[in-house]
C-alpha atoms as a PDB file:
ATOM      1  CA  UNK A   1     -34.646 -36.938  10.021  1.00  0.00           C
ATOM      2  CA  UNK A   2     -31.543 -36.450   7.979  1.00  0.00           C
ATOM      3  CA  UNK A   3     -30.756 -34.254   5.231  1.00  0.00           C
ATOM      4  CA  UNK A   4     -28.188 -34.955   2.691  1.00  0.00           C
ATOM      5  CA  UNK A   5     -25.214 -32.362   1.942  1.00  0.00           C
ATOM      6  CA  UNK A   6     -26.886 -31.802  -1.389  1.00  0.00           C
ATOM      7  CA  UNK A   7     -30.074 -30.321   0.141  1.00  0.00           C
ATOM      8  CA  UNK A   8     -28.480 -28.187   2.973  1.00  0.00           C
ATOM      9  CA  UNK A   9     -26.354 -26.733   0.042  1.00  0.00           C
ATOM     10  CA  UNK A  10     -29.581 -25.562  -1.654  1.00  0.00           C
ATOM     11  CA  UNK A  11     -30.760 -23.430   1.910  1.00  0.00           C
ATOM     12  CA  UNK A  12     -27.699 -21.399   0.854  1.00  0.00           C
ATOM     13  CA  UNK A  13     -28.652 -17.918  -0.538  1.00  0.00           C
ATOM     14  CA  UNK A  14     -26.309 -17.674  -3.790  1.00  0.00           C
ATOM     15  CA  UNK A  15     -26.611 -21.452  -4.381  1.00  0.00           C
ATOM     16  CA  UNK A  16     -30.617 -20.885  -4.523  1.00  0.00           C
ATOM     17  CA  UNK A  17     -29.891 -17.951  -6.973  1.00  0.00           C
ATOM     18  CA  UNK A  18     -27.383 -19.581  -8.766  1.00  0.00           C
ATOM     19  CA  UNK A  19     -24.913 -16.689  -7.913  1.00  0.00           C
ATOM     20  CA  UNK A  20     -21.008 -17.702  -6.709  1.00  0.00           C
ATOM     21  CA  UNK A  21     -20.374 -15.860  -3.905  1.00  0.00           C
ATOM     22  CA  UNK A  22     -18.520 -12.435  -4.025  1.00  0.00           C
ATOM     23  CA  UNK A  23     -15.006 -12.669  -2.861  1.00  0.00           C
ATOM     24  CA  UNK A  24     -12.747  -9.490  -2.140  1.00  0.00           C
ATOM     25  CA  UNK A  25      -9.298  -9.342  -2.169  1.00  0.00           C
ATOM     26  CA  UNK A  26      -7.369  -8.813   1.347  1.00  0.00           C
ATOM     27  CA  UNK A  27      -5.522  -5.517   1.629  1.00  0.00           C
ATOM     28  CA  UNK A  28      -2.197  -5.704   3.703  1.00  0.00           C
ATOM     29  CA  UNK A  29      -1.298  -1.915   5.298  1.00  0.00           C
ATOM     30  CA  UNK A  30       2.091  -1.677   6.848  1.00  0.00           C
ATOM     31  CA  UNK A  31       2.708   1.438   8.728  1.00  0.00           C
ATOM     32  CA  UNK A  32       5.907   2.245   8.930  1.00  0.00           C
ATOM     33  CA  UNK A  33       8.245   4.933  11.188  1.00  0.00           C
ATOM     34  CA  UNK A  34       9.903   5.136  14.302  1.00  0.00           C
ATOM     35  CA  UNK A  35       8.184   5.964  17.877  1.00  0.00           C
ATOM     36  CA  UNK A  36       6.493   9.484  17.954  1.00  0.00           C
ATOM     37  CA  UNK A  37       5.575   9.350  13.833  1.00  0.00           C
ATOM     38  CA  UNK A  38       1.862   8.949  14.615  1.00  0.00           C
ATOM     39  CA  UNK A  39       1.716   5.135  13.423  1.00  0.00           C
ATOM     40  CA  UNK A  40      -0.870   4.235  15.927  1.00  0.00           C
ATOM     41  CA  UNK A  41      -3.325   7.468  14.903  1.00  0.00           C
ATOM     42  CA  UNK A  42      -2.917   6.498  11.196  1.00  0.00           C
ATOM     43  CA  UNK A  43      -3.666   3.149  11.710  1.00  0.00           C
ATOM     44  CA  UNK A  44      -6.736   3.858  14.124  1.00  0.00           C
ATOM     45  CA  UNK A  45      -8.146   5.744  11.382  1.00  0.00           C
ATOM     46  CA  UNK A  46      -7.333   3.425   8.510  1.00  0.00           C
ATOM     47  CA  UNK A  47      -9.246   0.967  10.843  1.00  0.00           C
ATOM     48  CA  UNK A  48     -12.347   2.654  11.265  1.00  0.00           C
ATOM     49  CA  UNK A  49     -12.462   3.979   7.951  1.00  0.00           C
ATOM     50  CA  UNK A  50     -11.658   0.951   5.898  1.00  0.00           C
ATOM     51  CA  UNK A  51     -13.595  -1.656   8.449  1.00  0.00           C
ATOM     52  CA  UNK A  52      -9.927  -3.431   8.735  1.00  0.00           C
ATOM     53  CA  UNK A  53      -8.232  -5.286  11.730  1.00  0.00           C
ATOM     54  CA  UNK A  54      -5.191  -3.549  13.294  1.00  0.00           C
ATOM     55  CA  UNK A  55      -2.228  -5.007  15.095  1.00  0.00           C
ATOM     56  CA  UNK A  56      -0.063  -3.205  17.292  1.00  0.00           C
ATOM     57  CA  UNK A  57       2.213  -5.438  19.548  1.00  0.00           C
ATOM     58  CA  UNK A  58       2.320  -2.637  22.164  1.00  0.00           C
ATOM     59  CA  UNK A  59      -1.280  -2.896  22.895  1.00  0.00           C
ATOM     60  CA  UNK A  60      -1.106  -6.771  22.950  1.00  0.00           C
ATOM     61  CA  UNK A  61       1.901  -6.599  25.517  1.00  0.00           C
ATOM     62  CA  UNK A  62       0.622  -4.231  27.744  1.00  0.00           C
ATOM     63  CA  UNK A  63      -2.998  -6.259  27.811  1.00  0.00           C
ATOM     64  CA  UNK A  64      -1.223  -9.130  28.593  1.00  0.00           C
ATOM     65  CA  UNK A  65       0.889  -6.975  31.504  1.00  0.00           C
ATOM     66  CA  UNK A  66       4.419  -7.832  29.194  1.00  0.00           C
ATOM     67  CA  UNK A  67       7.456  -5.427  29.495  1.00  0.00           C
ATOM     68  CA  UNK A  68       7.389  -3.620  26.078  1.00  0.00           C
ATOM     69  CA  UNK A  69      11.011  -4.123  25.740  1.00  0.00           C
ATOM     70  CA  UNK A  70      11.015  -7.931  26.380  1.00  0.00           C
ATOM     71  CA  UNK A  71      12.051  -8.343  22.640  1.00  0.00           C
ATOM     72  CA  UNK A  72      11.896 -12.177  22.486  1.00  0.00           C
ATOM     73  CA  UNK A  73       7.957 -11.887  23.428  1.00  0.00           C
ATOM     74  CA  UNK A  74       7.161  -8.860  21.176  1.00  0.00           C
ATOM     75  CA  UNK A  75       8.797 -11.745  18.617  1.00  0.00           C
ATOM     76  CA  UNK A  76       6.127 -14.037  19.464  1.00  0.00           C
ATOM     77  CA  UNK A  77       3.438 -11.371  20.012  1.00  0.00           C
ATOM     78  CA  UNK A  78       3.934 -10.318  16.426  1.00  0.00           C
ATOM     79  CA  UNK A  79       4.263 -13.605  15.110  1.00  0.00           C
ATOM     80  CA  UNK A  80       0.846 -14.670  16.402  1.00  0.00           C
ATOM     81  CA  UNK A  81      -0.576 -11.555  14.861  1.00  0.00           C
ATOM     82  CA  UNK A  82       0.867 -12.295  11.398  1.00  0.00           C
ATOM     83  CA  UNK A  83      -0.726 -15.838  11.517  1.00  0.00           C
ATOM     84  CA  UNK A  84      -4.187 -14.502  12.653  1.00  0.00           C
ATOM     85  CA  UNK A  85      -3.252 -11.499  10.222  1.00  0.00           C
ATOM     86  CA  UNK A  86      -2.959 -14.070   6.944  1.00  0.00           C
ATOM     87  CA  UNK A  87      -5.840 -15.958   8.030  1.00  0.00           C
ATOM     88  CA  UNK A  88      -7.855 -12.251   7.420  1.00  0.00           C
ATOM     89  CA  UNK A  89      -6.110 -11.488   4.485  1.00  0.00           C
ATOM     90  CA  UNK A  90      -7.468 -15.234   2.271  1.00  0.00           C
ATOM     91  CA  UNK A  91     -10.901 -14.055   3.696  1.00  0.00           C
ATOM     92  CA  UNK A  92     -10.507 -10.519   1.995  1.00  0.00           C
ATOM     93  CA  UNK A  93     -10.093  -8.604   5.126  1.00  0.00           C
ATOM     94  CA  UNK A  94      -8.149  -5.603   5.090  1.00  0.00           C
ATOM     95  CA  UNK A  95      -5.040  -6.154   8.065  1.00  0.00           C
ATOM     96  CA  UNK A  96      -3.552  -3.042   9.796  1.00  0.00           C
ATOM     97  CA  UNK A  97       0.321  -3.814  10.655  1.00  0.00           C
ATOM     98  CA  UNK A  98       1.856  -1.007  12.952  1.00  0.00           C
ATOM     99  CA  UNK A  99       4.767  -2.507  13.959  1.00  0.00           C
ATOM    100  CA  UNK A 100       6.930  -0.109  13.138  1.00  0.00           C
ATOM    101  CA  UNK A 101       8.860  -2.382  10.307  1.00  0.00           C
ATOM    102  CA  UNK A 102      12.594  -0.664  10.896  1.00  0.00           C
ATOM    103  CA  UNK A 103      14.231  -2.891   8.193  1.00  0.00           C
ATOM    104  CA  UNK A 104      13.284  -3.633   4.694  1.00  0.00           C
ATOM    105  CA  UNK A 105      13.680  -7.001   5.324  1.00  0.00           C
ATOM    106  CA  UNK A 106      10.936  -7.061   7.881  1.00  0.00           C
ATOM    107  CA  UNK A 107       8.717  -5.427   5.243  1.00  0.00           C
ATOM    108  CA  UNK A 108       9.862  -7.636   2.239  1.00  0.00           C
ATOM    109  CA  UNK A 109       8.276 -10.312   4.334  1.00  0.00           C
ATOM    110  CA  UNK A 110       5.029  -9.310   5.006  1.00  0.00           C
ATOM    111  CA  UNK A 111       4.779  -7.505   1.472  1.00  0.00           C
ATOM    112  CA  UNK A 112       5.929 -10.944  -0.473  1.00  0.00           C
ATOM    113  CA  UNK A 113       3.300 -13.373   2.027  1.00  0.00           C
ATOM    114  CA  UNK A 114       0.336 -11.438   1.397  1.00  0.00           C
ATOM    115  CA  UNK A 115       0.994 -10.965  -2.888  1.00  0.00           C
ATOM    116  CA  UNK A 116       1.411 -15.169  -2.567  1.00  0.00           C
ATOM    117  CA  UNK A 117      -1.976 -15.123  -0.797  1.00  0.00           C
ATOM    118  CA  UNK A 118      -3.524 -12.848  -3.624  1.00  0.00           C
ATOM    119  CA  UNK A 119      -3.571  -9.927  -1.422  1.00  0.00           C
ATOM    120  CA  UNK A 120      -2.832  -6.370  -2.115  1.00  0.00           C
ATOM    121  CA  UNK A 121      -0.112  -4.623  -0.072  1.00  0.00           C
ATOM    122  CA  UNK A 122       0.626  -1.422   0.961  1.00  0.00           C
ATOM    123  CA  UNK A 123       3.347   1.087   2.320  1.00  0.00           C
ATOM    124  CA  UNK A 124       2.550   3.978   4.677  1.00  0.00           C
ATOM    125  CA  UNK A 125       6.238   5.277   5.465  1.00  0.00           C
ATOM    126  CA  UNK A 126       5.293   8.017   8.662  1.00  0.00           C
ATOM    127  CA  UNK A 127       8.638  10.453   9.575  1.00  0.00           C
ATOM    128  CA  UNK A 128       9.206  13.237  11.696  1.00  0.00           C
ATOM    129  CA  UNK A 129      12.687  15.024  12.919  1.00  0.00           C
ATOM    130  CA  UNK A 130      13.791  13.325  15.733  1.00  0.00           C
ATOM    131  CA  UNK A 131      12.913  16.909  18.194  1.00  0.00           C
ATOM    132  CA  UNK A 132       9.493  16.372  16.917  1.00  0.00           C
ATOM    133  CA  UNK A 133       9.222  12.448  17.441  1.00  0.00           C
ATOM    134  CA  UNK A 134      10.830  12.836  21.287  1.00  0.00           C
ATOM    135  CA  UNK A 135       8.097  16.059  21.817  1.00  0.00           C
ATOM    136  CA  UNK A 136       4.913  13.841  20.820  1.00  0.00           C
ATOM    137  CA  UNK A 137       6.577  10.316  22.862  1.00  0.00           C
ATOM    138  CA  UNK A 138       7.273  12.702  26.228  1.00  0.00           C
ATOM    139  CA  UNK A 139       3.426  14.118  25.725  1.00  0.00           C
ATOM    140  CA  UNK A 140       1.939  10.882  25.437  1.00  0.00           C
ATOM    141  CA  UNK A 141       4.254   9.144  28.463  1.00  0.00           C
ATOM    142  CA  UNK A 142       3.487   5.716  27.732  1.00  0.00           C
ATOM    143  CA  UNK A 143       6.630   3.788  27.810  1.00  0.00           C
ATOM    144  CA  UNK A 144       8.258   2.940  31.058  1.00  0.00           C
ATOM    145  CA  UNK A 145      11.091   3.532  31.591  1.00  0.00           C
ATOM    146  CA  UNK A 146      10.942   6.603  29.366  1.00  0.00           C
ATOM    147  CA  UNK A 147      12.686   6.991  25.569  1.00  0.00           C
ATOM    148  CA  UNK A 148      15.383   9.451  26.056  1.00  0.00           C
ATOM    149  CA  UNK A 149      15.950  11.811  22.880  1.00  0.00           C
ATOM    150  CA  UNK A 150      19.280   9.961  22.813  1.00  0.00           C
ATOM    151  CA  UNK A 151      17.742   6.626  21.867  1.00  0.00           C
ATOM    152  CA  UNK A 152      15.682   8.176  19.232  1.00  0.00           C
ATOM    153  CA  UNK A 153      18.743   9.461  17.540  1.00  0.00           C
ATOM    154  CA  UNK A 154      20.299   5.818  17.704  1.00  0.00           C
ATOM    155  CA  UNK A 155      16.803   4.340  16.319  1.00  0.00           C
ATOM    156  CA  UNK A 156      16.835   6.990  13.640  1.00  0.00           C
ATOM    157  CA  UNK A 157      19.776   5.785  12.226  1.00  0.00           C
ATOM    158  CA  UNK A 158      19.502   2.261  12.539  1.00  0.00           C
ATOM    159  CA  UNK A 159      16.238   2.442  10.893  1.00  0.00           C
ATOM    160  CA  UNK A 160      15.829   1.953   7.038  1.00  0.00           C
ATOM    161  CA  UNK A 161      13.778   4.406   5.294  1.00  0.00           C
ATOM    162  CA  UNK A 162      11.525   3.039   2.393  1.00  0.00           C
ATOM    163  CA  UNK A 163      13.370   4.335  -0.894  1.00  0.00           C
ATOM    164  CA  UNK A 164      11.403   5.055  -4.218  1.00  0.00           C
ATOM    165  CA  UNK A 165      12.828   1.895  -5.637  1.00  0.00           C
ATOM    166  CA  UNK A 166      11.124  -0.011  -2.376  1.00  0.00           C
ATOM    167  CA  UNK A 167       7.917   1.549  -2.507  1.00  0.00           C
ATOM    168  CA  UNK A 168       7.354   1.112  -6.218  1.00  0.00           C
ATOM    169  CA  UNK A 169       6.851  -2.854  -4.938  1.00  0.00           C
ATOM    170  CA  UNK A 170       3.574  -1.694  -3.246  1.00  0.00           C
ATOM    171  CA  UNK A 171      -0.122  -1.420  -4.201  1.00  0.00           C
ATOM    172  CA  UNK A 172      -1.027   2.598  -4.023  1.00  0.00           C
ATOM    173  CA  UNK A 173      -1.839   3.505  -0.064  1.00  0.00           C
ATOM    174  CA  UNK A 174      -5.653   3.948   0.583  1.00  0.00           C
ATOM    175  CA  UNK A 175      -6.588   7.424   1.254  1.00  0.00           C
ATOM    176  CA  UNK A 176      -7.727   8.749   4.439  1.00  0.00           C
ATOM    177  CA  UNK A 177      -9.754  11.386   5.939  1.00  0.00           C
ATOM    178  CA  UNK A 178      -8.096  13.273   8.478  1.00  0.00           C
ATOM    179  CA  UNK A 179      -4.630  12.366   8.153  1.00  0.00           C
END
């Protein structure tokens, strides 16, 4: 027996109701700061609490037994994720980016593709003093070889800061309990 597209159309819930379907806008969260700022915590708990999808590159690399500082494959690692990522964000998912987005550029980009897929996009600039950020990457001892202090204070002021001008350009950041 065949059926015709017409009639497995009318199974559908909101066709049979005569009701489009609901459609949400997607939600693009960049957390932003340098090693130590508590980027991964925020974004764990913007994931649970908003239902979203989070992407951390260092997670990725170490799953797949990469060396964190391989740079061309944390390229690629984050490049898949942004393709998967935009594929969320049409479907009105809310996308988690904690790559630590050092330069305005970087952030530019990801801001400016999810607006042109209708999505909101937000800012969540995390900063410590450098003291505190080595203290909290020393506790956790993750990174092999080790961050020295030294190359915190080099990252620090390589990295670009979001000014007031730059985060005017962003939706207003979700709230969260906890942080």
């Amino acid at each position: 027996m065949t059926y015709s597209l017409a009639r497995k159309r009318s199974n559908c819930r909101a066709c049979i109701h005569n009701r489009p379907v609901e459609s949400s806008r997607g939600r693009l969260i960049i957390v932003c700061g340098l090693p130590g700022a508590g980027k991964t915590t925020h974004a764990q708990l913007l994931e649970k609490q908003l239902r979203g999808v989070r992407f951390c590159p260092d997670e990725w690399m170490d799953g797949l037994a990469l060396d964190l500082y391989d740079e061309a494959r944390r390229a690629n690692v984050e490049a898949l994720q942004w393709k998967i990522g935009q594929e969320l964000l049409k479907l009105g998912v809310t996308v988690i980016i904690e790559w630590g987005t050092w330069g305005r550029s970087e952030r530019d980009t990801l801001r400016l593709g999810a607006q042109e897929l209708g999505a909101d996009a937000e800012l969540h600039y995390l900063t410590a003093p450098v003291d505190i950020l080595f203290d909290r990457v020393r506790r956790r001892g993750m990174e092999d070889p080790p961050i020295e202090r030294e190359d915190l204070a080099r990252w620090a002021e390589a990295f670009e800061a979001p000014t007031d001008k730059e985060l005017a350009l962003y939706d207003s950041p979700s709230a969260v309990d906890g942080f």
